[in-house]
Protein backbone atom coordinates (compact mmCIF):
# COMPACT_ATOMS: atom_id res chain seq x y z
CA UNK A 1 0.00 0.00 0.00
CA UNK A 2 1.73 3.18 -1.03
CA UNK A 3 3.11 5.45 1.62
CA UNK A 4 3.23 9.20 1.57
CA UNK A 5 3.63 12.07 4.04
CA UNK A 6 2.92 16.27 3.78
CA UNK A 7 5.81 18.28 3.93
CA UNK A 8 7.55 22.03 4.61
CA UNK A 9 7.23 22.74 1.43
CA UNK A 10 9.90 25.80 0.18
CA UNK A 11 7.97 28.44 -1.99
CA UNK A 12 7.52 31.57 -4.18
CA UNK A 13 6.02 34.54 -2.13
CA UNK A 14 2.63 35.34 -3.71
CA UNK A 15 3.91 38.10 -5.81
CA UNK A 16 6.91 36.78 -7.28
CA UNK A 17 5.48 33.43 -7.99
CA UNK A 18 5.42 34.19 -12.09
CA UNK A 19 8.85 35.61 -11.97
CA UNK A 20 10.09 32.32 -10.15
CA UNK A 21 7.83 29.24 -11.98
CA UNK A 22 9.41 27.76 -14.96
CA UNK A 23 8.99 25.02 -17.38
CA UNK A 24 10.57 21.38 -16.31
CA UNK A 25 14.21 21.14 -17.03
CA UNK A 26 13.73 18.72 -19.71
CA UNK A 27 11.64 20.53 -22.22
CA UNK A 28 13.67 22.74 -23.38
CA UNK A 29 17.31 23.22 -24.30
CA UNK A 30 20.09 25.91 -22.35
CA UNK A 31 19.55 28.63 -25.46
CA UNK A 32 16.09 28.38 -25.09
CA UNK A 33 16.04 28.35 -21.03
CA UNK A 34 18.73 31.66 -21.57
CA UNK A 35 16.19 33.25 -23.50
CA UNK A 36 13.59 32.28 -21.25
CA UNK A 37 15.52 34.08 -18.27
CA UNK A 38 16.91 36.65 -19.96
CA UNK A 39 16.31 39.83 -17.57
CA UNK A 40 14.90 37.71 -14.64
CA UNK A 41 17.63 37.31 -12.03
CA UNK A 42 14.47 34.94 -10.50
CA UNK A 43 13.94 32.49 -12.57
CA UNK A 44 13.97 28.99 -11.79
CA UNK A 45 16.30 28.39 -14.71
CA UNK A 46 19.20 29.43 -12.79
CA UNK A 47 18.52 26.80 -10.64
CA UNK A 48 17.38 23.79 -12.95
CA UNK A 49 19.27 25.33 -15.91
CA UNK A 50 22.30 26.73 -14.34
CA UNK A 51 24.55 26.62 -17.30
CA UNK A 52 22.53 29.61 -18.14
CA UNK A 53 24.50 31.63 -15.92
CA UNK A 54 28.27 30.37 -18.03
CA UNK A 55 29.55 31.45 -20.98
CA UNK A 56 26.94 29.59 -23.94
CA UNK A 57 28.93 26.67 -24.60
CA UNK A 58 29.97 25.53 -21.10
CA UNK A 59 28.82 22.16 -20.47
CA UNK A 60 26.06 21.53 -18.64
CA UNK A 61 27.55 18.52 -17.37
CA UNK A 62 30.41 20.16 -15.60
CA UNK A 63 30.82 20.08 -11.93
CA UNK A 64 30.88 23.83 -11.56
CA UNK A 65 27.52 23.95 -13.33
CA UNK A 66 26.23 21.69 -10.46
CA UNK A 67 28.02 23.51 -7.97
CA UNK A 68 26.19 26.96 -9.23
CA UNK A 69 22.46 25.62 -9.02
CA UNK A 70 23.51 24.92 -5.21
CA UNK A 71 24.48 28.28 -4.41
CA UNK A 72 22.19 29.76 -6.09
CA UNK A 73 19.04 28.04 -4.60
CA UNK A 74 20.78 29.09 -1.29
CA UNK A 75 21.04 32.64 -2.48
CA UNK A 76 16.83 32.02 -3.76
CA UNK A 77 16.54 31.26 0.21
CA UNK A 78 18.96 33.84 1.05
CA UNK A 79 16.70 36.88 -0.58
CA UNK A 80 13.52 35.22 0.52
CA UNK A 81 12.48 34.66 -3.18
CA UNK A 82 11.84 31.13 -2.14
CA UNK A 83 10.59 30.04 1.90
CA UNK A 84 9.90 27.52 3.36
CA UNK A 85 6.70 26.69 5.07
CA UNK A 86 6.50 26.83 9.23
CA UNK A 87 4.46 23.68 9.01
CA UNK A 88 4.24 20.34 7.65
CA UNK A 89 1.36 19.99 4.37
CA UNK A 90 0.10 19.08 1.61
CA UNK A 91 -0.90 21.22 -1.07
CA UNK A 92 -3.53 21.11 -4.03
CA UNK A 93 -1.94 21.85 -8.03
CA UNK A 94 -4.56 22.47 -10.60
CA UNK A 95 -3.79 22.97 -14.00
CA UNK A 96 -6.23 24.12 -16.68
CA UNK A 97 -6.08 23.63 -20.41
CA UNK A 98 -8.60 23.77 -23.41
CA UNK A 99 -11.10 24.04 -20.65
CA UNK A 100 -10.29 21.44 -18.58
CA UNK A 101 -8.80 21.32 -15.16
CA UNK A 102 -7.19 18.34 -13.46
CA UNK A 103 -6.27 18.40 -9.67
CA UNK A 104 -3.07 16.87 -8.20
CA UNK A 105 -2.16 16.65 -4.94
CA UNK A 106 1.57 17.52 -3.88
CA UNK A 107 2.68 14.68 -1.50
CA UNK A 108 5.75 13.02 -0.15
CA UNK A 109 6.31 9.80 -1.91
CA UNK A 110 8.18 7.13 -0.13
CA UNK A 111 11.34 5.62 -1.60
CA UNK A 112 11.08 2.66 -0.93
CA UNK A 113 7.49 2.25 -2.27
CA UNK A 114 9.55 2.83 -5.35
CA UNK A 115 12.47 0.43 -5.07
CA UNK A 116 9.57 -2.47 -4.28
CA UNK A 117 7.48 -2.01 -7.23
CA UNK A 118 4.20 -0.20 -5.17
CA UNK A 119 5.16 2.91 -6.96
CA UNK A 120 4.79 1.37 -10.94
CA UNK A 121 6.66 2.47 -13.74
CA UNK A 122 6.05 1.84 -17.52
CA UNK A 123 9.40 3.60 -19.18
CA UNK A 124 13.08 2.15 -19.16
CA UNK A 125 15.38 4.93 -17.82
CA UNK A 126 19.15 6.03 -19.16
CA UNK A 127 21.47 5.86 -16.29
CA UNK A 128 23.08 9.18 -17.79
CA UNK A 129 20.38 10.55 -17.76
CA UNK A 130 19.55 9.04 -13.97
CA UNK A 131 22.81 10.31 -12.60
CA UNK A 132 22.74 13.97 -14.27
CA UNK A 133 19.48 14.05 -12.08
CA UNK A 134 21.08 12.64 -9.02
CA UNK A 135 23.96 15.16 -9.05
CA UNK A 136 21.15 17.62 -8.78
CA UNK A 137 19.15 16.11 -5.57
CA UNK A 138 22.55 15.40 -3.68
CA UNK A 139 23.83 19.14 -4.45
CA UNK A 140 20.48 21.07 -3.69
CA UNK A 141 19.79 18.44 -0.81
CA UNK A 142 16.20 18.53 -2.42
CA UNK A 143 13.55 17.47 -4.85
CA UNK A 144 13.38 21.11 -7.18
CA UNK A 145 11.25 19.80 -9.37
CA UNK A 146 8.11 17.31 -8.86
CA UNK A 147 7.83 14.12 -10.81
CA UNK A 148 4.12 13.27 -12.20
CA UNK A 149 1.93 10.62 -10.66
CA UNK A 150 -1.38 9.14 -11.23
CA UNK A 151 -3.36 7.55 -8.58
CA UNK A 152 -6.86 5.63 -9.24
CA UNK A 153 -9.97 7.44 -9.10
CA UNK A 154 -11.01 8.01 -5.10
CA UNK A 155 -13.96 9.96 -3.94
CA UNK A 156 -13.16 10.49 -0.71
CA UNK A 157 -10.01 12.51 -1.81
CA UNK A 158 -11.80 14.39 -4.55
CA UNK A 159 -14.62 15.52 -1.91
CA UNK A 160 -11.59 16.59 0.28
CA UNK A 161 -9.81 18.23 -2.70
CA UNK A 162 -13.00 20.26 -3.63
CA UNK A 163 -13.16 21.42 0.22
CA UNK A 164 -9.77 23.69 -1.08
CA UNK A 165 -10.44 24.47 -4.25
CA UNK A 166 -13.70 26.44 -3.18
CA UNK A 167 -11.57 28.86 -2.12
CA UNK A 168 -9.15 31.74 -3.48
CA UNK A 169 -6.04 30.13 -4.28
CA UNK A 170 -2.21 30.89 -3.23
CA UNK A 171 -1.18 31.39 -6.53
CA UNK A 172 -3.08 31.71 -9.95
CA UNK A 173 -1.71 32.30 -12.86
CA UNK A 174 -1.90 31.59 -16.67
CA UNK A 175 2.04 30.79 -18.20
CA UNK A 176 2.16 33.24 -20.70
CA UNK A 177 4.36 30.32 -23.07
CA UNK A 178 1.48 28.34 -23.95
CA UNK A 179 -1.56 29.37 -22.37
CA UNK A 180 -2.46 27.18 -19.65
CA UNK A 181 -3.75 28.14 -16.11
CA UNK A 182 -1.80 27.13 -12.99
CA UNK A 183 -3.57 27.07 -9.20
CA UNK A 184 -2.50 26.71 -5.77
CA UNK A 185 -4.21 25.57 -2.39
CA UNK A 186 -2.27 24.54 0.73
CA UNK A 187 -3.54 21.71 3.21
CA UNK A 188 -2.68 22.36 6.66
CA UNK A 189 -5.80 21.17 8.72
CA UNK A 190 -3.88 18.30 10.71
CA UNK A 191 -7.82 16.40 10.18
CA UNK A 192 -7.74 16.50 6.45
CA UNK A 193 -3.90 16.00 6.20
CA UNK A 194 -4.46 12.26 8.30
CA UNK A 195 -7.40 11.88 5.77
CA UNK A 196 -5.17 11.90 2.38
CA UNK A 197 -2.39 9.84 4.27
CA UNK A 198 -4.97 7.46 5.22
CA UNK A 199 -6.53 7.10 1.88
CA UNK A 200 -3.30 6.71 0.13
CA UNK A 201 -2.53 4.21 2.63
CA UNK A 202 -5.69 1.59 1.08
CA UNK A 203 -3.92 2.37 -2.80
CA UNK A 204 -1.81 -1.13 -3.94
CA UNK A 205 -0.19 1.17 -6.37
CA UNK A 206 0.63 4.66 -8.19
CA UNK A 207 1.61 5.10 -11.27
CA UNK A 208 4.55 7.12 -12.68
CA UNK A 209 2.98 8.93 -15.44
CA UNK A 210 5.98 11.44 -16.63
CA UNK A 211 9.44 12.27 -15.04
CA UNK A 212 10.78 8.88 -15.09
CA UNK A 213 14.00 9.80 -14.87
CA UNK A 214 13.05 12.72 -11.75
CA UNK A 215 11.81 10.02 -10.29
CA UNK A 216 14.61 7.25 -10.27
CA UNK A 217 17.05 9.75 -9.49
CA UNK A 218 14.63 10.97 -6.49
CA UNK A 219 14.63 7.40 -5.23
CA UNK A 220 18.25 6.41 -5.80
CA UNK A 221 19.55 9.03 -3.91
CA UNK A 222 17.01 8.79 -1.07
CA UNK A 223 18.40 5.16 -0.54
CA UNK A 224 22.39 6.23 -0.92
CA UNK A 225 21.44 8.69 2.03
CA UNK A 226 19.25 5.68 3.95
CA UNK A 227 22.54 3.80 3.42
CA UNK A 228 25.29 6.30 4.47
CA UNK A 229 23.52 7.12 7.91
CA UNK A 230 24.51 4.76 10.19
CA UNK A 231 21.63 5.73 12.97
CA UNK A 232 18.90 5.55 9.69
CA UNK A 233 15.52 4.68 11.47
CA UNK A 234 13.43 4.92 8.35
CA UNK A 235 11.38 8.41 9.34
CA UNK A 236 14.07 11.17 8.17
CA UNK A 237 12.99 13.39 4.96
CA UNK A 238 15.08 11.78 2.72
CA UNK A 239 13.07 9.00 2.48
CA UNK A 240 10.63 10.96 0.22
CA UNK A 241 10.28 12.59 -2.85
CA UNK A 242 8.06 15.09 -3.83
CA UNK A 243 5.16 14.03 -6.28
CA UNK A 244 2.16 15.74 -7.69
CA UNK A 245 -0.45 12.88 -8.06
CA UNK A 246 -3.46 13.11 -10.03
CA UNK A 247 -6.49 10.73 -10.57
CA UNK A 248 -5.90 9.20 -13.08
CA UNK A 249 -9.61 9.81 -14.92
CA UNK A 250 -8.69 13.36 -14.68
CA UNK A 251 -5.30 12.79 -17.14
CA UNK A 252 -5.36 13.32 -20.96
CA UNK A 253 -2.58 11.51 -23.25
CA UNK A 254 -1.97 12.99 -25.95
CA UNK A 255 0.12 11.27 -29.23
CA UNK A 256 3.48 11.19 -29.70
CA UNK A 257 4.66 10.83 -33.56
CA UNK A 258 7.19 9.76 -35.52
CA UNK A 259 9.62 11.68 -38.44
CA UNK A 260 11.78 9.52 -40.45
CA UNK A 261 14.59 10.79 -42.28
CA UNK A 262 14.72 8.08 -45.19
CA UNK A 263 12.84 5.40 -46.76
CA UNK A 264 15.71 2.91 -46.53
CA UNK A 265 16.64 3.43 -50.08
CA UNK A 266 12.93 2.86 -51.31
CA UNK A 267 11.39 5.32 -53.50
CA UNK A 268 8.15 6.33 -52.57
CA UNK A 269 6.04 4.08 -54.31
CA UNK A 270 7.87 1.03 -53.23
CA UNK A 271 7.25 2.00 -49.60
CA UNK A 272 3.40 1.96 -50.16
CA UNK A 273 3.64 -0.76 -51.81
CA UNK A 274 5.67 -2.60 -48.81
CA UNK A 275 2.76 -1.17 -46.50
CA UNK A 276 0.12 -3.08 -48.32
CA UNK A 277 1.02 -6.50 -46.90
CA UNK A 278 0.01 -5.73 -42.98
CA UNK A 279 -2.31 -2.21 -43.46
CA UNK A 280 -4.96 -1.35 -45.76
CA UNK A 281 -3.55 1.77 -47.08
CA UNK A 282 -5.96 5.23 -48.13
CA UNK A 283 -4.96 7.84 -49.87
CA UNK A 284 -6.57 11.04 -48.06
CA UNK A 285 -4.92 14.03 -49.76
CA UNK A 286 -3.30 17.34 -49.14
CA UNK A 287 -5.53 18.33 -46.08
CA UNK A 288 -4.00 16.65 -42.66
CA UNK A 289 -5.24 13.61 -41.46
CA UNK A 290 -6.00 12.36 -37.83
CA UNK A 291 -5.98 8.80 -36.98
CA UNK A 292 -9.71 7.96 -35.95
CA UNK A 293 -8.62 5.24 -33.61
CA UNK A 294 -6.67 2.71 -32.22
CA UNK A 295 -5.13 0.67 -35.04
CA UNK A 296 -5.23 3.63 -37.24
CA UNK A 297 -2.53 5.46 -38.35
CA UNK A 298 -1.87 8.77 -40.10
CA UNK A 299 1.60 8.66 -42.56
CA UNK A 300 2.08 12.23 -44.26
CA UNK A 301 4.58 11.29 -47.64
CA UNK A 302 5.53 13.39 -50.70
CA UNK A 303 2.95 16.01 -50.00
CA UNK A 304 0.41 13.59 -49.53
CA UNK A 305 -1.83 12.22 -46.18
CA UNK A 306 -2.83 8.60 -46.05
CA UNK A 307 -4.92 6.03 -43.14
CA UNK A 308 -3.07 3.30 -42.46
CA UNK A 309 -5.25 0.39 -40.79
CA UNK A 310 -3.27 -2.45 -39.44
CA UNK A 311 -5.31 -5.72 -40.74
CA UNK A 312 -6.37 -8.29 -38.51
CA UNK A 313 -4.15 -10.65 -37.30
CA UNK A 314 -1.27 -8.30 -36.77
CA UNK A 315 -1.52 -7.25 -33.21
CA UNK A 316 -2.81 -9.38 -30.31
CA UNK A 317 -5.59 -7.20 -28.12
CA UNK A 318 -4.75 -9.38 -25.03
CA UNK A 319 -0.87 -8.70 -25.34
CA UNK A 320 -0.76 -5.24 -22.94
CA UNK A 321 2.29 -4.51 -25.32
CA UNK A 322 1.09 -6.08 -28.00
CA UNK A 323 -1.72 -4.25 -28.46
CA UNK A 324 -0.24 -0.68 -28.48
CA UNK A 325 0.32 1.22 -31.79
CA UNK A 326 3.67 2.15 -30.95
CA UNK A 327 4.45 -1.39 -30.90
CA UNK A 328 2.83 -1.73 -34.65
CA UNK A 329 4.19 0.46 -35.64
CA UNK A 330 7.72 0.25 -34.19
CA UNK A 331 7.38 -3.74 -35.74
CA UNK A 332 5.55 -3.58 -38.93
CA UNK A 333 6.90 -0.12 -39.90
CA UNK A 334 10.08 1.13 -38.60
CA UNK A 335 11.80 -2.12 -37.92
CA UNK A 336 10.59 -4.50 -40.67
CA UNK A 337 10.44 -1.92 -43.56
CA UNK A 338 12.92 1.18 -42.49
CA UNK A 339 15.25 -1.25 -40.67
CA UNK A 340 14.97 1.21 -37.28
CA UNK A 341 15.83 -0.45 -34.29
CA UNK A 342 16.85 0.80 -30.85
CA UNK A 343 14.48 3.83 -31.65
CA UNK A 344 16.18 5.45 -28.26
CA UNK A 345 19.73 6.19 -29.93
CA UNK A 346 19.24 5.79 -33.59
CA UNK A 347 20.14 9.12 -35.74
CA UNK A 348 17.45 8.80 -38.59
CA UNK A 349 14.05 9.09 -36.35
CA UNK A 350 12.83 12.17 -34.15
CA UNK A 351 9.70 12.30 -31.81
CA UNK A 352 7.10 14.89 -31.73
CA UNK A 353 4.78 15.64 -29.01
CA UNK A 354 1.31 15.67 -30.56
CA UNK A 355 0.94 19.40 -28.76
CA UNK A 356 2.35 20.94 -31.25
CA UNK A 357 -0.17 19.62 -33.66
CA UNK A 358 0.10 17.21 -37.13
CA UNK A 359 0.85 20.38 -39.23
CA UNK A 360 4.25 20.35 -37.03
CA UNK A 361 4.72 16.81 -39.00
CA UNK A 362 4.37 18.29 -42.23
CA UNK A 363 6.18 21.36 -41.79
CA UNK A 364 9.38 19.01 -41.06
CA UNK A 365 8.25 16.66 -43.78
CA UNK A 366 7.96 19.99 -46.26
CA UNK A 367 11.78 21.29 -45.35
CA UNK A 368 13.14 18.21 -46.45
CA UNK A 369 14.72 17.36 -43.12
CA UNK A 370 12.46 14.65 -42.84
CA UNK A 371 11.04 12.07 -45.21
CA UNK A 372 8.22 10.65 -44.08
CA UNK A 373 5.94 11.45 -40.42
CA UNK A 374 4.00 9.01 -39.17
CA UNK A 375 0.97 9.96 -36.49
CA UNK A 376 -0.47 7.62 -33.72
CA UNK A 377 -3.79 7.73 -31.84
CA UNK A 378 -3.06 8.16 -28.25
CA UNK A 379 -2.46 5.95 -25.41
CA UNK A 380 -5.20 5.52 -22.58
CA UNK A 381 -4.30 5.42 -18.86
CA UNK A 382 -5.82 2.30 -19.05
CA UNK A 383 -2.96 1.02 -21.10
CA UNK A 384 -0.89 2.51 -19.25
CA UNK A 385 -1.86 1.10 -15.68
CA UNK A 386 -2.41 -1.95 -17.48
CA UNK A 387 1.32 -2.41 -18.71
CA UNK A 388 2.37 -0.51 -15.13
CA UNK A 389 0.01 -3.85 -13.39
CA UNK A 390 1.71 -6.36 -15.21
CA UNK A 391 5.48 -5.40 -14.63
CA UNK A 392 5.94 -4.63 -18.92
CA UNK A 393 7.53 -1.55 -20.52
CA UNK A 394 6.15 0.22 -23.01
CA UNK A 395 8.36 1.10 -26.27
CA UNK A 396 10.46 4.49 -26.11
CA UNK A 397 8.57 7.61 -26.62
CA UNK A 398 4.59 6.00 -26.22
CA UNK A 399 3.32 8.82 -23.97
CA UNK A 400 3.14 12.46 -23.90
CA UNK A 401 1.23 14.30 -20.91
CA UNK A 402 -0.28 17.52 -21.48
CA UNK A 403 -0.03 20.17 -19.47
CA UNK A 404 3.83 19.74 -17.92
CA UNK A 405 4.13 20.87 -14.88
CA UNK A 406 5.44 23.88 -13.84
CA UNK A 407 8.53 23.72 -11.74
CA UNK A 408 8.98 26.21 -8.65
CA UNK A 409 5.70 26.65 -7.21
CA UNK A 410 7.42 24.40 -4.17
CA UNK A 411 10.39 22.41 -3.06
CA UNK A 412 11.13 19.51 -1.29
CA UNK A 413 13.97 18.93 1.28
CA UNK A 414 15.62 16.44 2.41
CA UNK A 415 16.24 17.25 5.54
């Protein structure tokens, strides 16, 4: 049953909150995180992003770099552009886009809920990519950004999350980068803070949705610090990690496509022609095309849209994996036609999150960077918790969460 405690949360003071809050680390490159901050000595940047403040070229990699985002969180502190909290809480995160809001409450997730499977996980992680994270956590001595969780639907904790949201919230805010609104509520009432710990306590599992890598790092380093104290009881802050968990019928997945740079030496017509024998294959045009659902596909090629249908008898509905698109695709597609494998590292593919739209696909596909783009109808959180349940791993790049959160609106300590 998963484990989780509130916190003294370290945060923005009301009216600097938009000058602090940033985008996740990870979505963006150093230029674009320079141009981001440019003029705001409060940005979270210089914290998450602290090659930002080196000459452009340093490497972000480089011990100094690490060293900086240390110093300057303390000198965030130091000003009082970040605080922490006198008490223990939780706190509420709602985010709003195209209309719809989806609540998440900010907890303390227990480490070793994720080292014995009760926190579930559906991505392989890099272990560069793991221990550029873990530098972070053991030179901050914190959790600067959250990771993403979903948690299944529970009424109890929505009635109790609606008690907050009634009212005006800490912070409120729409990111002026894409659009989206971002809310704030803090739990302190010691009744309804027992309540959430309680209810968590009758969940078998959560569910990593995005921040894999957050996440791992989060938990690695909670258990180096578990095993370097020899008078470790089990209680201290280290053994958590901070986690925004959200119901998971309140979470939208959104695709995640596919640009190819060649067609393996085939000319055009010989790579329809190759698609025939596992898809029924429509031309649709010059106007985009959306895949209708699962099994369908949407291939944009030489100014042209088509609907690729995978016939029966090429996927298996009761194979969790199996039954994905991204695995059809992957198999029938990029491996057995284009001769892709090991999509994680291989040169001639690129992923695009389905935010910014199929015309994003075509525009590459136009330019002549790319080939060919393929589009895929999204994964549920069904799947998901499905392939999560079973202890499988979905292919790289299956899932793309919409809206990211936004890092900054609190901390977590480790001590």
């Amino acid at each position: 049953m998963a484990v989780i405690k509130p916190f003294r949360g370290i945060r923005p003071p009301q009216n600097l909150v938009e000058e602090v809050v940033s985008r996740p680390y990870d979505v963006l490159n150093s230029e674009e995180a320079r141009a981001e901050a440019a003029g705001n000595e409060k940005s979270l940047y210089h914290i998450i992003k602290p090659e930002i403040d080196f000459p452009i070229g340093t490497d972000e990699h480089d011990e100094c770099v690490y060293q900086k985002a240390a110093e300057n969180f303390q000198m965030f502190q130091d000003k009082g552009w970040l605080v922490q909290d006198e008490k223990e809480c939780y706190y509420v995160y709602a985010q709003t886009m195209n209309g719809k809001t989806q609540y998440g409450l900010v907890v303390g997730a227990y480490v070793p809920d994720y080292m014995n499977g009760v926190i579930k996980k559906h991505e392989l992680t890099r272990k560069d990519k793991e221990e550029d994270r873990m530098k972070h956590v053991r030179v901050n001595n914190a959790n600067v950004e959250p990771v993403f969780f979903a948690y299944p639907e529970n009424i109890a904790l929505e009635k109790l999350v609606a008690k907050y949201t009634v009212n005006k919230p800490i912070y409120d805010f729409v990111a002026p980068d894409d659009g989206f609104g971002h809310k704030f509520w803090i739990i302190d009432n010691d009744a309804d803070i027992q309540a959430i710990t309680a209810e968590f306590a009758k969940m078998p599992s959560l569910y990593i949705a995005d921040g894999h890598h957050r996440s791992a790092a989060a938990a690695l380093v909670g258990a180096e610090k578990a095993q370097q104290n020899p008078n470790h009881k089990g209680d201290e802050e280290y053994n958590y990690f901070m986690a925004v968990c959200f119901p998971a019928n309140q979470l939208t997945i959104i695709d995640y496509n596919r640009v190819v740079k060649d067609l393996n030496g085939m000319t055009e017509a010989e790579f329809l022609t190759k698609l025939n024998k596992n898809f029924i294959v429509e031309e649709k045009g010059a106007d985009i095309y959306t895949p209708t659902a699962l099994h369908n596909f949407s291939l944009y090629l030489g100014g042209k849209w088509y609907s690729l249908t995978a016939k029966e008898g090429t996927y298996n509905d009761n194979d969790p994996i199996g039954v994905l698109d991204v695995t059809i695709s992957s198999n029938l597609i990029l491996d057995e036609i284009l001769d892709l494998r090991d999509l994680r590292t291989n040169k001639r593919i690129d992923f695009v999150g389905g935010i910014r739209g199929l015309g994003e696909l075509k525009k590459r596909v136009d330019s002549g960077e790319m080939k060919m783009a393929l589009a895929l109808y999204p994964v549920s959180m069904k799947q998901l918790m499905d392939i999560a349940d079973t202890g499988n791993i979905m292919p790289p790049k299956t899932t793309w969460f919409e809206p990211k959160l936004r890092s900054g609106l609190v901390i977590h300590k480790l001590v």
